[in-house]
C-alpha atoms as a PDB file:
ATOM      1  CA  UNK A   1     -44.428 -12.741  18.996  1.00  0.00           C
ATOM      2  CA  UNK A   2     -42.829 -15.819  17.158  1.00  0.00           C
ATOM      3  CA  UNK A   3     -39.599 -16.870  15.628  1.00  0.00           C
ATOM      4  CA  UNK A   4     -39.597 -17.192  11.266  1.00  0.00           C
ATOM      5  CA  UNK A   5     -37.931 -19.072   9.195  1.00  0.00           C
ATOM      6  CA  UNK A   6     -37.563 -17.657   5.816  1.00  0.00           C
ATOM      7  CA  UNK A   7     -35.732 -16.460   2.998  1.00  0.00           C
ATOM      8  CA  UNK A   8     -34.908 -12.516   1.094  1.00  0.00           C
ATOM      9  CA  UNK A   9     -37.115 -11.747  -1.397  1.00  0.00           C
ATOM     10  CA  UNK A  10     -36.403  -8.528  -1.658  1.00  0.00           C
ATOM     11  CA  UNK A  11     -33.992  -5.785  -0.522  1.00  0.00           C
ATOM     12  CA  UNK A  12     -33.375  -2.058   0.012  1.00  0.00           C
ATOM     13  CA  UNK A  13     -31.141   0.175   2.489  1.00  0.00           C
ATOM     14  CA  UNK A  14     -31.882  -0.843   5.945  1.00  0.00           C
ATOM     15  CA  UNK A  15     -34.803  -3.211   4.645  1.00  0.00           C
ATOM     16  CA  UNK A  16     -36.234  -6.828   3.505  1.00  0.00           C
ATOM     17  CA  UNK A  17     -39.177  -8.770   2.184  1.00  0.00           C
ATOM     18  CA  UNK A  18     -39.160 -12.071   3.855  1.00  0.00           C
ATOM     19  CA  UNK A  19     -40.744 -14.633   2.062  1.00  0.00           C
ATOM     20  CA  UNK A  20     -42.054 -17.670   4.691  1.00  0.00           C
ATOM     21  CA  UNK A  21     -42.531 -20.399   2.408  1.00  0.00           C
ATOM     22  CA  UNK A  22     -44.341 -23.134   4.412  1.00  0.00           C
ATOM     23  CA  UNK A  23     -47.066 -19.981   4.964  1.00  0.00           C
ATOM     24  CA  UNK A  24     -46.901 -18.611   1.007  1.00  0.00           C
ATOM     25  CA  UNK A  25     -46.408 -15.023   2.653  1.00  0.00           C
ATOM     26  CA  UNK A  26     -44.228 -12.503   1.581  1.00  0.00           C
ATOM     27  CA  UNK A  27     -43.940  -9.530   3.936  1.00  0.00           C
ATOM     28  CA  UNK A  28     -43.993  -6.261   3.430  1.00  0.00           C
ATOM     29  CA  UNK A  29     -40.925  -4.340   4.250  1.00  0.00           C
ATOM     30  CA  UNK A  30     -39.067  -5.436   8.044  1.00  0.00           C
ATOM     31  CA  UNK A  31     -36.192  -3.315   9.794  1.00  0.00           C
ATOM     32  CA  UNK A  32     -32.759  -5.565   9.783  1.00  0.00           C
ATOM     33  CA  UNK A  33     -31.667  -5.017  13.408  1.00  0.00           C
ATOM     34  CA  UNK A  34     -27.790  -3.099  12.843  1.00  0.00           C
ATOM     35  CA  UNK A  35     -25.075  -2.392  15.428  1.00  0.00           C
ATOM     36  CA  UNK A  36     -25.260   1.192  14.579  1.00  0.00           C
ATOM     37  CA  UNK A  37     -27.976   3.350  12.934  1.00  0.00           C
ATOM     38  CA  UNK A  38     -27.873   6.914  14.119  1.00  0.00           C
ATOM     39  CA  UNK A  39     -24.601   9.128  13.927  1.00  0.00           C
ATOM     40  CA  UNK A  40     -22.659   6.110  13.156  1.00  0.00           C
ATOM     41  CA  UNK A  41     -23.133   3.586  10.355  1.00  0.00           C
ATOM     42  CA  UNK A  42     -22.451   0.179   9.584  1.00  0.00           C
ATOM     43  CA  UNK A  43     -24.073  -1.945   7.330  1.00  0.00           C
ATOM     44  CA  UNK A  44     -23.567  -5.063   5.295  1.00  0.00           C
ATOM     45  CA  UNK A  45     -27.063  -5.739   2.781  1.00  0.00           C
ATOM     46  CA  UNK A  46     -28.705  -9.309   2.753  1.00  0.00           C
ATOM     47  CA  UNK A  47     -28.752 -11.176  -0.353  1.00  0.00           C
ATOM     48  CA  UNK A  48     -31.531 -12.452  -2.179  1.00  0.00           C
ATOM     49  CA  UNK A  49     -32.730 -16.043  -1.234  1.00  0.00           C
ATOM     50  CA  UNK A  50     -29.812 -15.655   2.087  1.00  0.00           C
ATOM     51  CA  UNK A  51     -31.915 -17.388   4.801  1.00  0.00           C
ATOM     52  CA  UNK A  52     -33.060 -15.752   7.598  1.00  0.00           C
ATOM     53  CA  UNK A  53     -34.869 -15.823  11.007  1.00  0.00           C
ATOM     54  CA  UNK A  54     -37.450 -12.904  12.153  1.00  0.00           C
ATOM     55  CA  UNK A  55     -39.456 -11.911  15.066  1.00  0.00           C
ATOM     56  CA  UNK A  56     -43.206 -11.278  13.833  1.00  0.00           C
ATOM     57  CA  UNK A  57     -46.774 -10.787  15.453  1.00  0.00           C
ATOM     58  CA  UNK A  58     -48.842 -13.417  15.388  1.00  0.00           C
ATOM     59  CA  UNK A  59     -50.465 -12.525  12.052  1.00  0.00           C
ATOM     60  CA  UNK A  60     -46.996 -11.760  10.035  1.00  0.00           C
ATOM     61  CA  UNK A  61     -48.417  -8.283   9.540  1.00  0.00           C
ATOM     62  CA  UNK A  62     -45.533  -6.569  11.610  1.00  0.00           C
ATOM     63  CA  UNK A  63     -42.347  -7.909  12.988  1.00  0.00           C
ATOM     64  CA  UNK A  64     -37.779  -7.506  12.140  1.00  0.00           C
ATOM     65  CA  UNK A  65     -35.332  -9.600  10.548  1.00  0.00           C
ATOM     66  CA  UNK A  66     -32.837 -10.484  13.160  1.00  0.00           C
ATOM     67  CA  UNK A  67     -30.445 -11.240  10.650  1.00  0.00           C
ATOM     68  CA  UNK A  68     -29.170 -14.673   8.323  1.00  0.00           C
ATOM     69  CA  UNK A  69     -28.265 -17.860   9.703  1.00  0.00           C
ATOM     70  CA  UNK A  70     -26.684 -21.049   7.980  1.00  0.00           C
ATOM     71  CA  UNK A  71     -28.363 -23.870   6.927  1.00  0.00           C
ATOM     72  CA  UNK A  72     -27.292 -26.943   4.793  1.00  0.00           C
ATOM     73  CA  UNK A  73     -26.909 -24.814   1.610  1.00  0.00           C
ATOM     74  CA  UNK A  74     -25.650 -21.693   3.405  1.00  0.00           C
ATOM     75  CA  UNK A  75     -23.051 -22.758   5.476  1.00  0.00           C
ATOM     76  CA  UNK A  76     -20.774 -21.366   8.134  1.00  0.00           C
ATOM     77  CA  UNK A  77     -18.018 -19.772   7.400  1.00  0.00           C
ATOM     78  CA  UNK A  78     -14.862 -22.785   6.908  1.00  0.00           C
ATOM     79  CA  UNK A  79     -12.815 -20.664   8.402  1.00  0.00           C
ATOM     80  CA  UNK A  80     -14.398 -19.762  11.518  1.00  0.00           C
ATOM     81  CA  UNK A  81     -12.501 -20.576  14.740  1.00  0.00           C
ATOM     82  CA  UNK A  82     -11.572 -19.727  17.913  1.00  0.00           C
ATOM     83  CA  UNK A  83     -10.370 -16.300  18.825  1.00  0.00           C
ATOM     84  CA  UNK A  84     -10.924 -15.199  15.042  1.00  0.00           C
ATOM     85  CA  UNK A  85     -13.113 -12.065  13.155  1.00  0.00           C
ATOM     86  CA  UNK A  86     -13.891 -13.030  10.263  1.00  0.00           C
ATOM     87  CA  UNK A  87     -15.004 -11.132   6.884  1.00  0.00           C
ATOM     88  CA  UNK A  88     -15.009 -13.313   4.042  1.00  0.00           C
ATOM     89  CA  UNK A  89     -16.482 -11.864   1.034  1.00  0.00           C
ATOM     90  CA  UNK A  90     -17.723 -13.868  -2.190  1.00  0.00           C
ATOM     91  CA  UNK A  91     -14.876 -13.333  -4.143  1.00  0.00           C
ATOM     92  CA  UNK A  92     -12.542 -14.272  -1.857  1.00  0.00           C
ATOM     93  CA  UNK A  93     -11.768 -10.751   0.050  1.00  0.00           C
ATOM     94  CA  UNK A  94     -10.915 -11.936   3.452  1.00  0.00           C
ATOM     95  CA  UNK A  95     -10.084  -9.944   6.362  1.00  0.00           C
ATOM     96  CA  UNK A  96      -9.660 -11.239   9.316  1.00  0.00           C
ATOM     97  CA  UNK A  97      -8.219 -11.030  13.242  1.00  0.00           C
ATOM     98  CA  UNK A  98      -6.639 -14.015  15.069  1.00  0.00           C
ATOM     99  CA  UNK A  99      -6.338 -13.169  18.301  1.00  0.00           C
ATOM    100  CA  UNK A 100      -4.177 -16.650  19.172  1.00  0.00           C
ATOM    101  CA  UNK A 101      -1.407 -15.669  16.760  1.00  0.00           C
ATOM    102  CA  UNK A 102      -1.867 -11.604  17.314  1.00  0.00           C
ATOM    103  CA  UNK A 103      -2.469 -11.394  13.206  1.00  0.00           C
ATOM    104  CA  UNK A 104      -4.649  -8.965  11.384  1.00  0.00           C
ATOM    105  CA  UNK A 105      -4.782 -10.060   7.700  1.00  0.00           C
ATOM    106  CA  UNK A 106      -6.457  -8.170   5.192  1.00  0.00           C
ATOM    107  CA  UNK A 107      -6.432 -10.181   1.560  1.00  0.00           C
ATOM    108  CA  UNK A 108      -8.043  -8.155  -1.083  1.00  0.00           C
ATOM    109  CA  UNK A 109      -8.625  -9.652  -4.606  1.00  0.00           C
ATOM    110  CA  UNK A 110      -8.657  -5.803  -6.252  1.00  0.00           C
ATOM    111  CA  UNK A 111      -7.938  -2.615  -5.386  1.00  0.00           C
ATOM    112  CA  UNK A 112      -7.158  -1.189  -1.579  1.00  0.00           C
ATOM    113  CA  UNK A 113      -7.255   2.497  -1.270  1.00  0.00           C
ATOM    114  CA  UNK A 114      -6.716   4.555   2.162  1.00  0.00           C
ATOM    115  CA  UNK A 115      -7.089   7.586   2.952  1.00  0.00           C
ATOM    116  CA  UNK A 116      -6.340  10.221   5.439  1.00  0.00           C
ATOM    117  CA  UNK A 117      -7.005  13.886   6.058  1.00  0.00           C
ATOM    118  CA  UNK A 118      -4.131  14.360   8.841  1.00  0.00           C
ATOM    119  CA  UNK A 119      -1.000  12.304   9.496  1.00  0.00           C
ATOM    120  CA  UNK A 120      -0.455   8.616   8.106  1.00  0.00           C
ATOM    121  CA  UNK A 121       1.849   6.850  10.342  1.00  0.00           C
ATOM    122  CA  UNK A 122       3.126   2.889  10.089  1.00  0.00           C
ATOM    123  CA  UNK A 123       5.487   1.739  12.906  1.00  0.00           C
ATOM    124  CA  UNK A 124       6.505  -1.612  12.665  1.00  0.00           C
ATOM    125  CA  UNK A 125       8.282  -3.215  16.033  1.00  0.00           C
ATOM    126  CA  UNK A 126      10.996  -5.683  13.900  1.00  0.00           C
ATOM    127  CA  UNK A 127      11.110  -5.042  10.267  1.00  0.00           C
ATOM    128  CA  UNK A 128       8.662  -3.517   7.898  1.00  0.00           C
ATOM    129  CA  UNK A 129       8.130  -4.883   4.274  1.00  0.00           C
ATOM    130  CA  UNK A 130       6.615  -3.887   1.316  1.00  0.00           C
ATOM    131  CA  UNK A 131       6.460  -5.528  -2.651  1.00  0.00           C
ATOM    132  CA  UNK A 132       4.737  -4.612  -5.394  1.00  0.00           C
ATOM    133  CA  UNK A 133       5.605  -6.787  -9.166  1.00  0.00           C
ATOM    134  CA  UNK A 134       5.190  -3.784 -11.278  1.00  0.00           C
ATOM    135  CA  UNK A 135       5.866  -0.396  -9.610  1.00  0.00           C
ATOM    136  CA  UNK A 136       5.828   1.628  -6.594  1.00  0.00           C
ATOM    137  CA  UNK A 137       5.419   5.714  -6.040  1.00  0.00           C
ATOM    138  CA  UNK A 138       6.093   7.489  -3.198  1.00  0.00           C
ATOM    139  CA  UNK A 139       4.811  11.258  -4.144  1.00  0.00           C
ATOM    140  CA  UNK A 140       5.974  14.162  -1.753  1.00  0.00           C
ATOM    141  CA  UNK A 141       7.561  17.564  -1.573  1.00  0.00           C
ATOM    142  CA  UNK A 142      10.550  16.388   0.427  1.00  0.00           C
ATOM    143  CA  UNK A 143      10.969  12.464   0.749  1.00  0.00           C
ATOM    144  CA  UNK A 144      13.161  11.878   3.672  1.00  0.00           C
ATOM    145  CA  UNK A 145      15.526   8.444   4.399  1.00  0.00           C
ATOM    146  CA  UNK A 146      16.955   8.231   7.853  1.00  0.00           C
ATOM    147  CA  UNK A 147      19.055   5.491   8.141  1.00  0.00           C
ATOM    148  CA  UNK A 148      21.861   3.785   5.460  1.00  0.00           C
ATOM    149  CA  UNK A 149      20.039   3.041   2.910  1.00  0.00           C
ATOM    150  CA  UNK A 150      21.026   0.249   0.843  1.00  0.00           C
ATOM    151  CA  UNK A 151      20.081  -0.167  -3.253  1.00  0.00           C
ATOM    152  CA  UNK A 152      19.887  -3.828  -4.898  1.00  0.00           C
ATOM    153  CA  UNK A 153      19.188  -2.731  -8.561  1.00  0.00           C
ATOM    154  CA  UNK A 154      19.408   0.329 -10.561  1.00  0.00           C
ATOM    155  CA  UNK A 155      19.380   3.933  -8.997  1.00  0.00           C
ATOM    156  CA  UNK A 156      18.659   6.693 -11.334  1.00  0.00           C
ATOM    157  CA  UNK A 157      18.404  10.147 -10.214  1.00  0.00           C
ATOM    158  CA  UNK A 158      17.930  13.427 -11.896  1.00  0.00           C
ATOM    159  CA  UNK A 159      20.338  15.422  -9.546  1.00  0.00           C
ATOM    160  CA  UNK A 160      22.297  14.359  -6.633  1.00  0.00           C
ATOM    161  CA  UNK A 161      23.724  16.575  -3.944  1.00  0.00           C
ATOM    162  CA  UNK A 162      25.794  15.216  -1.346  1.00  0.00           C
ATOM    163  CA  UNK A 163      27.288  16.849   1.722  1.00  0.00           C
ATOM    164  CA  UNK A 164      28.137  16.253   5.168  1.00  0.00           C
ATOM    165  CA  UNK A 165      25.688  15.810   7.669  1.00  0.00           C
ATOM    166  CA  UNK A 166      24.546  15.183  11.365  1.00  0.00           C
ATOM    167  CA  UNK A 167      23.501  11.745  12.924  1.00  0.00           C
ATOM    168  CA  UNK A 168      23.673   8.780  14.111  1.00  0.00           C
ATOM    169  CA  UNK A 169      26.035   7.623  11.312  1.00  0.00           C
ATOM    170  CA  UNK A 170      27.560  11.302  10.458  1.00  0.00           C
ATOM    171  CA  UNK A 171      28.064  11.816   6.573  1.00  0.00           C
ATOM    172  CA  UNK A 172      31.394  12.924   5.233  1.00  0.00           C
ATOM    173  CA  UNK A 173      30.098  13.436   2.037  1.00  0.00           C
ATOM    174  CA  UNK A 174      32.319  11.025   0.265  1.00  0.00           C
ATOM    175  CA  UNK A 175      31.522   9.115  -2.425  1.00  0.00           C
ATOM    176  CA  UNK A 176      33.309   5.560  -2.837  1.00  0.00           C
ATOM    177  CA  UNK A 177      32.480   3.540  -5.672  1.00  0.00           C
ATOM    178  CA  UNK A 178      33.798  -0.281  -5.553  1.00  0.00           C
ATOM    179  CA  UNK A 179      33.394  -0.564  -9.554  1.00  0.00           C
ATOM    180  CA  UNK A 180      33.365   0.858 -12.793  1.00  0.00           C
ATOM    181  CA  UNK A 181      32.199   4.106 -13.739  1.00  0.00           C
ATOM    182  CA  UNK A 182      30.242   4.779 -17.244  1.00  0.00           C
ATOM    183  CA  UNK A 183      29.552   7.957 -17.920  1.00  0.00           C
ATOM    184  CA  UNK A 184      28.106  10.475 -20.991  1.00  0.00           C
ATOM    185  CA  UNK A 185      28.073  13.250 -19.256  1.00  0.00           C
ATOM    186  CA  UNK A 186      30.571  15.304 -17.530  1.00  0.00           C
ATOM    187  CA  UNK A 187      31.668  16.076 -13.616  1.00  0.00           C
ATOM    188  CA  UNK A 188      32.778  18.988 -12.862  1.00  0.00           C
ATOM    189  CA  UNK A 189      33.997  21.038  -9.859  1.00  0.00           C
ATOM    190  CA  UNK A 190      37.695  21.890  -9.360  1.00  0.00           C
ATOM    191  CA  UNK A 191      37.937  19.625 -12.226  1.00  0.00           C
ATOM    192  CA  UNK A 192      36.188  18.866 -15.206  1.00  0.00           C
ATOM    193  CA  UNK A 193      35.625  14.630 -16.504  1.00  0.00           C
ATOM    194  CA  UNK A 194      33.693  14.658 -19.084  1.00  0.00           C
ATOM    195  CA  UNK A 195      33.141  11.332 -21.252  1.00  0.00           C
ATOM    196  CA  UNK A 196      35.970  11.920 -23.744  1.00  0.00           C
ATOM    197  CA  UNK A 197      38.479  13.908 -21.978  1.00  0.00           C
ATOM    198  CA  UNK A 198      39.547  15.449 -18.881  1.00  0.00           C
ATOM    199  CA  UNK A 199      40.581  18.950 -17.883  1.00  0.00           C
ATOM    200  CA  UNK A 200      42.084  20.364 -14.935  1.00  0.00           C
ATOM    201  CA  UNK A 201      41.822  24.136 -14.638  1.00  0.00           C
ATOM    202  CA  UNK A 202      41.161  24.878 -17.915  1.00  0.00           C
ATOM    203  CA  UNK A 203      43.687  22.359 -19.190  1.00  0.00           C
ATOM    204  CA  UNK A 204      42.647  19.633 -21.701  1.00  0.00           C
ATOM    205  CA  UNK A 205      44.078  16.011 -20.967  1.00  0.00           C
ATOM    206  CA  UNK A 206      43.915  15.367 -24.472  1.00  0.00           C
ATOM    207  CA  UNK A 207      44.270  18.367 -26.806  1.00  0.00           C
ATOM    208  CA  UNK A 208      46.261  20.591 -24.364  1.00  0.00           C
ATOM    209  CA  UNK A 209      49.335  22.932 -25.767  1.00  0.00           C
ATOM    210  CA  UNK A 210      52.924  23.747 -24.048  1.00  0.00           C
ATOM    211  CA  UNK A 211      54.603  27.042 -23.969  1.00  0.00           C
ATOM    212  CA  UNK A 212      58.605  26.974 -24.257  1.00  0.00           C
ATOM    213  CA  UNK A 213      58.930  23.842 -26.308  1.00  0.00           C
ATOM    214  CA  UNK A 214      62.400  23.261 -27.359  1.00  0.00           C
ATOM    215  CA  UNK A 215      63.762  20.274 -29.604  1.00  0.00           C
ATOM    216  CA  UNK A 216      66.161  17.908 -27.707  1.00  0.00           C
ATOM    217  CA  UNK A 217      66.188  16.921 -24.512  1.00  0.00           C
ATOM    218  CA  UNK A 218      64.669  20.068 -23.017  1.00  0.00           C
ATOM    219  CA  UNK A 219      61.734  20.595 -20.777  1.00  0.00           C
ATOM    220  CA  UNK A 220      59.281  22.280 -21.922  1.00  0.00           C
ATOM    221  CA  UNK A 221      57.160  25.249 -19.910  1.00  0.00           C
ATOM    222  CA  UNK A 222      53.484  24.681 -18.846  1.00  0.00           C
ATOM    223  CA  UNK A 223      50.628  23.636 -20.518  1.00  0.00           C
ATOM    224  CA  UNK A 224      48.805  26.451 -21.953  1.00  0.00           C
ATOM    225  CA  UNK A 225      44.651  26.378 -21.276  1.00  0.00           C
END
């Protein structure tokens, strides 16, 4: 058996055709040696023209491709180091460990999707951040907040209930408001604001009647609804 230097000339699933120049043979198809190839998978494909080394026979006629190595036009990684795994992809997709710093970094220049068939769960030992510059969802059933939560910008809501409630900060179900108020709609309850006017059982601030009105100095009786 003997070590080759050569370079892909051709590639399937699992497979190459190394093509050992200073010989002018091209082989026919060689395993790649992978971590994993039964129940579990992994696999990253060899590129055309990557360079590579292989264990053959002595004729080239059988043999595998250990895998690429660098060379003057294929070189290492510049951001290998110490302590770090490394995955840096073409278009600059990097993910990568640092064991020195404890920092798992995963830089995608598209899309990341995940996805789970049982529980998702984040925890975060100091604070947990997230920013998007156009939008974010959250879609659930029930969406539940526990903790104050505090709003920056703009909260719009289609209902609101509030109520007292249990915890570490119990609710009273008050609402304080340390500004203005604009509103097209109407509140109502024991009272009724609406935009315009407002109304107290029944009674309009506005438009409302009296019964008992005398001229003079008199007093008059109640407001009539």
């Amino acid at each position: 058996m003997q070590f080759k230097y050569g370079i892909v000339s051709d590639v399937k699933a699992g497979y190459i055709k190394a093509s050992f120049e200073e010989d002018e043979i091209v082989t026919d198809w060689l395993p790649v040696v992978q971590r994993k190839s039964k129940s579990d998978k992994e696999s990253l494909q060899l590129e055309i023209n990557e360079h590579i080394v292989c264990l053959m026979d002595a004729n080239c006629n059988e043999g595998i491709c250990l895998g690429a190595i660098p060379n003057e036009k294929d070189t290492p990684d510049p951001g290998e180091g110490k302590g770090k795994f490394r995955k840096l992809f073409s278009d600059g997709t990097l993910i990568e460990y640092d064991k020195s710093t404890h920092k798992l970094t995963v830089d995608v220049k598209g899309q990341l999707e995940a996805k789970t068939t049982g529980k998702a769960s984040i925890e975060a030992g100091t604070i947990l951040e997230g920013n998007a510059t156009v939008k974010a969802t959250i879609t659930a059933p029930i969406i539940e907040l526990s903790g104050n939560v505090i709003v920056s910008g703009t909260l719009a809501a289609a209902s609101l209930s509030i109520a007292p409630g249990a915890g570490p900060v119990p609710g009273s179900g008050k609402v304080e408001i340390a500004g203005d108020i604009e509103l097209t709609g109407k509140i109502t309850g024991t009272g009724e604001i609406s935009g315009s006017d407002i109304k107290a059982g029944g009674v309009s601030l506005k438009k409302h009647t009296h019964t008992g009105v005398t001229t003079g100095p008199g007093t008059s009786g109640p407001p009539v609804p």
